[in-house]
N, C-alpha and C. Protein backbone atom coordinates (compact mmCIF):
# COMPACT_ATOMS: atom_id res chain seq x y z
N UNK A 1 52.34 41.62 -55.75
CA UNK A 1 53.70 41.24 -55.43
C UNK A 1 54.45 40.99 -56.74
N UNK A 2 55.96 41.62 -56.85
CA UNK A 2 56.39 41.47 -58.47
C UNK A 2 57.04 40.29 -58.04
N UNK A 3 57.01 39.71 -59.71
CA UNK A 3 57.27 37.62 -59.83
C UNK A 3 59.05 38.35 -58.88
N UNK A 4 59.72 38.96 -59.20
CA UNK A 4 61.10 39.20 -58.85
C UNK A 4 61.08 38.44 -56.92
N UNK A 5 60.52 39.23 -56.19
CA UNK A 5 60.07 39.23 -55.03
C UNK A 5 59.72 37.52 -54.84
N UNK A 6 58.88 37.01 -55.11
CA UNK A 6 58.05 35.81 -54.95
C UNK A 6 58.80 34.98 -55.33
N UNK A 7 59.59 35.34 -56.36
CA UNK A 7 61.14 33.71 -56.71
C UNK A 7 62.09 34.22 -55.89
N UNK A 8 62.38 35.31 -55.11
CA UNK A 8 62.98 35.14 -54.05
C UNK A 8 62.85 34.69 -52.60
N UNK A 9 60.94 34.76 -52.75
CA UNK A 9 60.46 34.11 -50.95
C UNK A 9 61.08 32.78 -51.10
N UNK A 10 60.41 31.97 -52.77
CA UNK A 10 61.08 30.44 -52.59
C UNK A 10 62.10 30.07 -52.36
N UNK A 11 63.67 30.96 -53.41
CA UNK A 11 64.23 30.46 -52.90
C UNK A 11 65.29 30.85 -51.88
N UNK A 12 64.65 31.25 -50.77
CA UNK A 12 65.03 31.72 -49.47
C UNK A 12 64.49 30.71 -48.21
N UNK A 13 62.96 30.45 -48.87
CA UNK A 13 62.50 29.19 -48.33
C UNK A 13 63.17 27.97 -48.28
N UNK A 14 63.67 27.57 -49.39
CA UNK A 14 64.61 26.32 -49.68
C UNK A 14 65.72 26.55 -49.21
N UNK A 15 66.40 27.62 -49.35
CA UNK A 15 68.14 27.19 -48.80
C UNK A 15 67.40 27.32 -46.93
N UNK A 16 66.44 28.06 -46.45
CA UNK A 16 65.88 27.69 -45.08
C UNK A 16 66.33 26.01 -45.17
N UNK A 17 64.89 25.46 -45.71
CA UNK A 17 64.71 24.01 -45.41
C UNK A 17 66.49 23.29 -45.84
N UNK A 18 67.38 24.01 -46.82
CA UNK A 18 68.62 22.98 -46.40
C UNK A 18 69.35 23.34 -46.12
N UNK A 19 69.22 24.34 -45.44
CA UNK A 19 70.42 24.54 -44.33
C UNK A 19 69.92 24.21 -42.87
N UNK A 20 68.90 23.02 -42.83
CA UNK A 20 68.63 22.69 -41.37
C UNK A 20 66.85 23.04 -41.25
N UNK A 21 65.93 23.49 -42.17
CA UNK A 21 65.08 23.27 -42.02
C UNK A 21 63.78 22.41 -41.94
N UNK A 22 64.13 21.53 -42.66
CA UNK A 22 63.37 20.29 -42.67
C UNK A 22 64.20 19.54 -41.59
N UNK A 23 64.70 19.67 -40.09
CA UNK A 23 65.04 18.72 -39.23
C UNK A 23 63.78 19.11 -37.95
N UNK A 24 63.61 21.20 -38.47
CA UNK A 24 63.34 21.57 -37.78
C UNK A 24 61.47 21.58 -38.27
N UNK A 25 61.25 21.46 -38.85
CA UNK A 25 59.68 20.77 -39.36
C UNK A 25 59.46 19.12 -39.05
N UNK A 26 60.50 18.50 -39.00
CA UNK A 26 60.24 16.98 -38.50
C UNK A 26 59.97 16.95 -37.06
N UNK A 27 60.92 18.00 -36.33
CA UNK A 27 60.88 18.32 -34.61
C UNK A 27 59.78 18.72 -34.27
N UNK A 28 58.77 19.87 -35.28
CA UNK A 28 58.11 20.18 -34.85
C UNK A 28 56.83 19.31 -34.94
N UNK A 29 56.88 18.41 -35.59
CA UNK A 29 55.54 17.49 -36.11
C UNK A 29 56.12 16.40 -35.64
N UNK A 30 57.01 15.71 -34.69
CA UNK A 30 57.19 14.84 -34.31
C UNK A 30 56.45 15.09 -32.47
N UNK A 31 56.64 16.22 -32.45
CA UNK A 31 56.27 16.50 -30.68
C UNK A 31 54.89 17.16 -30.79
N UNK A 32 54.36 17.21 -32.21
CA UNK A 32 52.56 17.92 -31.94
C UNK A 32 51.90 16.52 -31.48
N UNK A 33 51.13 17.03 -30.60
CA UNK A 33 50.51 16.30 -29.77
C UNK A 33 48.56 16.16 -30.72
N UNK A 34 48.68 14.81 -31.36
CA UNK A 34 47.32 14.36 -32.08
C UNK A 34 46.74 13.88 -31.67
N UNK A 35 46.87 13.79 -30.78
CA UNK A 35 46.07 12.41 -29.78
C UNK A 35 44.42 12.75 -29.30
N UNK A 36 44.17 14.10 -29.71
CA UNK A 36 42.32 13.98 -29.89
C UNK A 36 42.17 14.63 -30.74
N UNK A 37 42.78 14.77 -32.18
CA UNK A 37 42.23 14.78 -33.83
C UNK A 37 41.59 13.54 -34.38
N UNK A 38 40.68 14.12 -35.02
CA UNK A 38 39.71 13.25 -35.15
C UNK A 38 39.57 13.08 -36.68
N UNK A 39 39.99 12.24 -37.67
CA UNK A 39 39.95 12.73 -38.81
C UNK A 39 38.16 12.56 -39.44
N UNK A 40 37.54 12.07 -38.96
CA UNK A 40 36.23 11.75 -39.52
C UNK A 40 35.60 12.60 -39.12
N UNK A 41 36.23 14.04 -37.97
CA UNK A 41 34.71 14.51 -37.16
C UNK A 41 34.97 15.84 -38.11
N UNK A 42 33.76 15.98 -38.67
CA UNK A 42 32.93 17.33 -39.49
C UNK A 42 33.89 18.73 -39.12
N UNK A 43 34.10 19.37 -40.14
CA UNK A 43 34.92 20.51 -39.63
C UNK A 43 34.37 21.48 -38.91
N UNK A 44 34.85 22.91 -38.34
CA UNK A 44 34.23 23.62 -37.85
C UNK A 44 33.63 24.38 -38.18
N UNK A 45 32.30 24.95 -37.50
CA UNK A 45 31.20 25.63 -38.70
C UNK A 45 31.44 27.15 -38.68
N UNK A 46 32.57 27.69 -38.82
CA UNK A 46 33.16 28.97 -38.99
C UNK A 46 32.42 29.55 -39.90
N UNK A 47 33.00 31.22 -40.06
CA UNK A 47 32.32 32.11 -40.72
C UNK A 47 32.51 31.69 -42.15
N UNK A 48 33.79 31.10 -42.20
CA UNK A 48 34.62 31.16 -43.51
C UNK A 48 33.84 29.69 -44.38
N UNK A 49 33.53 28.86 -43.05
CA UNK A 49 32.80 27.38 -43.86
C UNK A 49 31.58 28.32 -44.11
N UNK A 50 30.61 28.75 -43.64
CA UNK A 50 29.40 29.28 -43.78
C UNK A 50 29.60 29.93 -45.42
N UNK A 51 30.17 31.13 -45.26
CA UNK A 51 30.98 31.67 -46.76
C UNK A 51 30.94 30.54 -47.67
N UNK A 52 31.44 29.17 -47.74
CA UNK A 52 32.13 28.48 -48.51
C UNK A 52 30.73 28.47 -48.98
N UNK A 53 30.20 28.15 -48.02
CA UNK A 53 28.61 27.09 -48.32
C UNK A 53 27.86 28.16 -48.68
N UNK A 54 27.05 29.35 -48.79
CA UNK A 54 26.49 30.56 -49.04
C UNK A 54 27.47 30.45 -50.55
N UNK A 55 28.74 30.39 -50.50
CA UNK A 55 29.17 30.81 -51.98
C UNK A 55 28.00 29.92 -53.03
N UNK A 56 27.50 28.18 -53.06
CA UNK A 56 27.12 27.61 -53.36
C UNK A 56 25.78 27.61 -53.73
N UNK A 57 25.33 28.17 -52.91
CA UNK A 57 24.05 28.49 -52.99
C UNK A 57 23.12 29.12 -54.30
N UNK A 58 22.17 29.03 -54.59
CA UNK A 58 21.77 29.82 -55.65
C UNK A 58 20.88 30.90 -54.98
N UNK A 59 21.08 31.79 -55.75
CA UNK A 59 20.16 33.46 -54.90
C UNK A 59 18.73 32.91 -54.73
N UNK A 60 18.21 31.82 -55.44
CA UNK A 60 16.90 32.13 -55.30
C UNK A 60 16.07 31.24 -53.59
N UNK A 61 17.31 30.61 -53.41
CA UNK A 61 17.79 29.56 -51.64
C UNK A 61 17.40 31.05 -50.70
N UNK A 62 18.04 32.07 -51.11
CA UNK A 62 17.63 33.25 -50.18
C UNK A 62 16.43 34.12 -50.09
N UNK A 63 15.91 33.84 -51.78
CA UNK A 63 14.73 33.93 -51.80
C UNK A 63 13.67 33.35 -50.76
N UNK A 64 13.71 32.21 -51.40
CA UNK A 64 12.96 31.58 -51.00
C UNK A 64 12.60 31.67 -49.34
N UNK A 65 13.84 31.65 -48.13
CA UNK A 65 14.22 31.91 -47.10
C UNK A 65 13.34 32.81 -46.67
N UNK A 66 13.49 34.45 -47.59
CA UNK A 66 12.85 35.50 -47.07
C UNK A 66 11.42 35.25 -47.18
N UNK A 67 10.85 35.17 -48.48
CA UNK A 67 9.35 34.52 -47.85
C UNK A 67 9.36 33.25 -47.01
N UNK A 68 9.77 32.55 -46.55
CA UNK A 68 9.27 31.65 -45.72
C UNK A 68 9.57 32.31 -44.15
N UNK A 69 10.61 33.30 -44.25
CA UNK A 69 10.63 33.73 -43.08
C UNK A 69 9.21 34.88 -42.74
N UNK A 70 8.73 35.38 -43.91
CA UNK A 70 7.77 36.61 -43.83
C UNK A 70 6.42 35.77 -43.62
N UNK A 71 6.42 34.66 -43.50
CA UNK A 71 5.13 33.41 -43.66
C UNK A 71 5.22 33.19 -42.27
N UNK A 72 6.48 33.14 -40.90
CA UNK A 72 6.93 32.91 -39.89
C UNK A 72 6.97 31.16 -40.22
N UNK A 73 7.71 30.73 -40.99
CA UNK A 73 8.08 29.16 -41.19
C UNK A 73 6.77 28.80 -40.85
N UNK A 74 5.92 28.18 -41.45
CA UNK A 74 4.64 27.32 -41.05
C UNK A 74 4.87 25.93 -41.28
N UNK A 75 4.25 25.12 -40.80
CA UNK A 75 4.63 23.93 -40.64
C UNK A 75 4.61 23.38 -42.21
N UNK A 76 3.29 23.86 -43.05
CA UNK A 76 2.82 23.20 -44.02
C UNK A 76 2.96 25.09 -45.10
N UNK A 77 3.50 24.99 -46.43
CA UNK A 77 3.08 26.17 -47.28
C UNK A 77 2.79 25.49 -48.43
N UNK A 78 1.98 26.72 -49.25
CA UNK A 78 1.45 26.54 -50.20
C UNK A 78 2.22 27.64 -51.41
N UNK A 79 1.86 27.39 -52.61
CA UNK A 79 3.15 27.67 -53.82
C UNK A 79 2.26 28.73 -53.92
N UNK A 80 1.16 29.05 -53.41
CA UNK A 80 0.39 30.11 -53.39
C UNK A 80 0.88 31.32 -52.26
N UNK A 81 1.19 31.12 -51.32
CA UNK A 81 1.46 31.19 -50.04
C UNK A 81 2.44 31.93 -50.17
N UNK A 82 3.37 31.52 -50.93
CA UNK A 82 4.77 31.78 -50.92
C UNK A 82 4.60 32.65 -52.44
N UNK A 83 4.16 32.77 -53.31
CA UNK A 83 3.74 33.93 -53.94
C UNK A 83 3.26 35.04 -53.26
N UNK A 84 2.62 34.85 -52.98
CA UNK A 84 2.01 36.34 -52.41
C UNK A 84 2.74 36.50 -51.41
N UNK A 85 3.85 36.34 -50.20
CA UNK A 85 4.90 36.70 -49.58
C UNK A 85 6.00 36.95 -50.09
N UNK A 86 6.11 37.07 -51.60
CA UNK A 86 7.58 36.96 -51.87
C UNK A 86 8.04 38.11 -52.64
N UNK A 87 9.26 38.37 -52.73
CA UNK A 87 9.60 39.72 -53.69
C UNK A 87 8.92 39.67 -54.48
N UNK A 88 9.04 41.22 -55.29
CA UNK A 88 8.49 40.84 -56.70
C UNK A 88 9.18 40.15 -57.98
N UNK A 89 10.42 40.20 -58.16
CA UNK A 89 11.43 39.65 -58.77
C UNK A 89 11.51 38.00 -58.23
N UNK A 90 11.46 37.74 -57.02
CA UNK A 90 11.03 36.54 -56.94
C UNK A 90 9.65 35.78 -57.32
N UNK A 91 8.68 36.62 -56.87
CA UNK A 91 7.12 36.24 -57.11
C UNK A 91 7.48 35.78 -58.82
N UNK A 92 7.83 35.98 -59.53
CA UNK A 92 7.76 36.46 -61.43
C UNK A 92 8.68 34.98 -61.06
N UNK A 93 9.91 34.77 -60.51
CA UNK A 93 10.84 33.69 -60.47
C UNK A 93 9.78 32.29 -60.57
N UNK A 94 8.45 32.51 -59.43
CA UNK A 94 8.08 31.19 -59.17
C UNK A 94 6.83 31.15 -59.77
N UNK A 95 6.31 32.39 -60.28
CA UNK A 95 5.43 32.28 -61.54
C UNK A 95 5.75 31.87 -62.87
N UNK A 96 6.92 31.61 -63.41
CA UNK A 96 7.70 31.08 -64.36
C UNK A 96 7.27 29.79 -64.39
N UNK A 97 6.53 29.00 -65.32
CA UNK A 97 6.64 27.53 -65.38
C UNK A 97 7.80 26.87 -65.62
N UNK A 98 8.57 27.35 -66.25
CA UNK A 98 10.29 27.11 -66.66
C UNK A 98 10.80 26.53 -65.23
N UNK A 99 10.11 27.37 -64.14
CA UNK A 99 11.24 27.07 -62.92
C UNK A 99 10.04 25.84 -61.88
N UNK A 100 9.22 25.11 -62.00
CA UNK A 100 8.38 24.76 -61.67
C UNK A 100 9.17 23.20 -60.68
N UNK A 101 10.13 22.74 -62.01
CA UNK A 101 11.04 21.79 -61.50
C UNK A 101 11.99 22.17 -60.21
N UNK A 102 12.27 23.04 -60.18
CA UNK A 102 13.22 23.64 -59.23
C UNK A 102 12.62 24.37 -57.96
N UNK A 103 11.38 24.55 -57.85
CA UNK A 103 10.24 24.55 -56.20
C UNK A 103 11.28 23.84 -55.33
N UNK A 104 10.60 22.85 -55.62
CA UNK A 104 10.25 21.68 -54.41
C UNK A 104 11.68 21.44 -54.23
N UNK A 105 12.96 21.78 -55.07
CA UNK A 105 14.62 21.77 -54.59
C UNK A 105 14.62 22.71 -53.50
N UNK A 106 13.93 23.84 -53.92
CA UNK A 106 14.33 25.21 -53.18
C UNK A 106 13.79 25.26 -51.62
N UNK A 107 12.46 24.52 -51.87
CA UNK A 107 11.75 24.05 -50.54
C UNK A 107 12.29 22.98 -49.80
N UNK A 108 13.29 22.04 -50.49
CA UNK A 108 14.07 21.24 -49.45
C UNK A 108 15.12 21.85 -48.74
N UNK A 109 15.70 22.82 -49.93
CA UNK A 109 17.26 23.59 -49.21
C UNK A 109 16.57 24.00 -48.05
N UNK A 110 15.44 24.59 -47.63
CA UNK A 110 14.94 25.42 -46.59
C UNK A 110 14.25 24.59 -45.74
N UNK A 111 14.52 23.18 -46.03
CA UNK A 111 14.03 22.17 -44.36
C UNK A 111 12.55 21.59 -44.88
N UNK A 112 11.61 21.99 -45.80
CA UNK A 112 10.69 21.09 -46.34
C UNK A 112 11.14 20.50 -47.19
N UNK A 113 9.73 19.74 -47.19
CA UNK A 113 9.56 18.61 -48.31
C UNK A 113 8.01 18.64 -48.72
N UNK A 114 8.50 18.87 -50.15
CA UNK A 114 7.76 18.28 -51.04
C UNK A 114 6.48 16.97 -51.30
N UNK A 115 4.81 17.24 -51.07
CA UNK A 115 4.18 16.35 -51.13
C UNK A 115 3.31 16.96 -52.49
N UNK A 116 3.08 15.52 -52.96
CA UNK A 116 2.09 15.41 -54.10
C UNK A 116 0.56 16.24 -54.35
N UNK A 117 0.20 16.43 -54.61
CA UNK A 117 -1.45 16.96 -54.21
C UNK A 117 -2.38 15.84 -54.05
């Protein structure tokens, strides 16, 4: 969109709002009906929240996912377990001692937890 265009939406927008538009934004938010908005209740778990949250994620959360899904989720896995189910680009990820700290994160994102030996 050229800037020319876009300083004209605004100010087309504004002489809107004063030539009578902001009476007609007060009318309309004076008669919306709020009366079961909830401001504390959790938003909706849309495609677009899912997106938000997947944006966040680190690739190796999906990793990890796919072997635990190729394991069929077991109640209990082993760092062994999940080697030998896992890509090969992942397998090398969790053969890395570098990443040794970051397991037992990756195993919580995916609903376990982490016990001691």
């Amino acid at each position: 969109m050229p800037i020319r265009r876009f300083g004209a939406y605004w100010r087309a927008l504004y002489g809107w709002y004063n030539r009578g538009g902001y009476g007609h934004v007060a009318a309309y938010l004076a008669a919306l009906d709020l009366s079961d908005f909830d401001p504390k209740a959790p938003p909706p778990k849309t495609a677009a929240f899912w997106d938000i949250v997947d944006a966040n994620r680190a690739p190796e959360d999906a990793e990890m996912a796919d072997a635990l899904e190729s394991l069929k989720y077991p109640l209990a896995v082993t760092l062994i377990d999940l080697t030998i189910h896992a890509s090969d680009p992942f397998r090398e990820w969790l053969k890395d001692r570098r990443n040794r700290r970051q397991i037992p994160h990756r195993l919580e994102s995916a609903g376990y937890v982490s016990t001691p030996r």
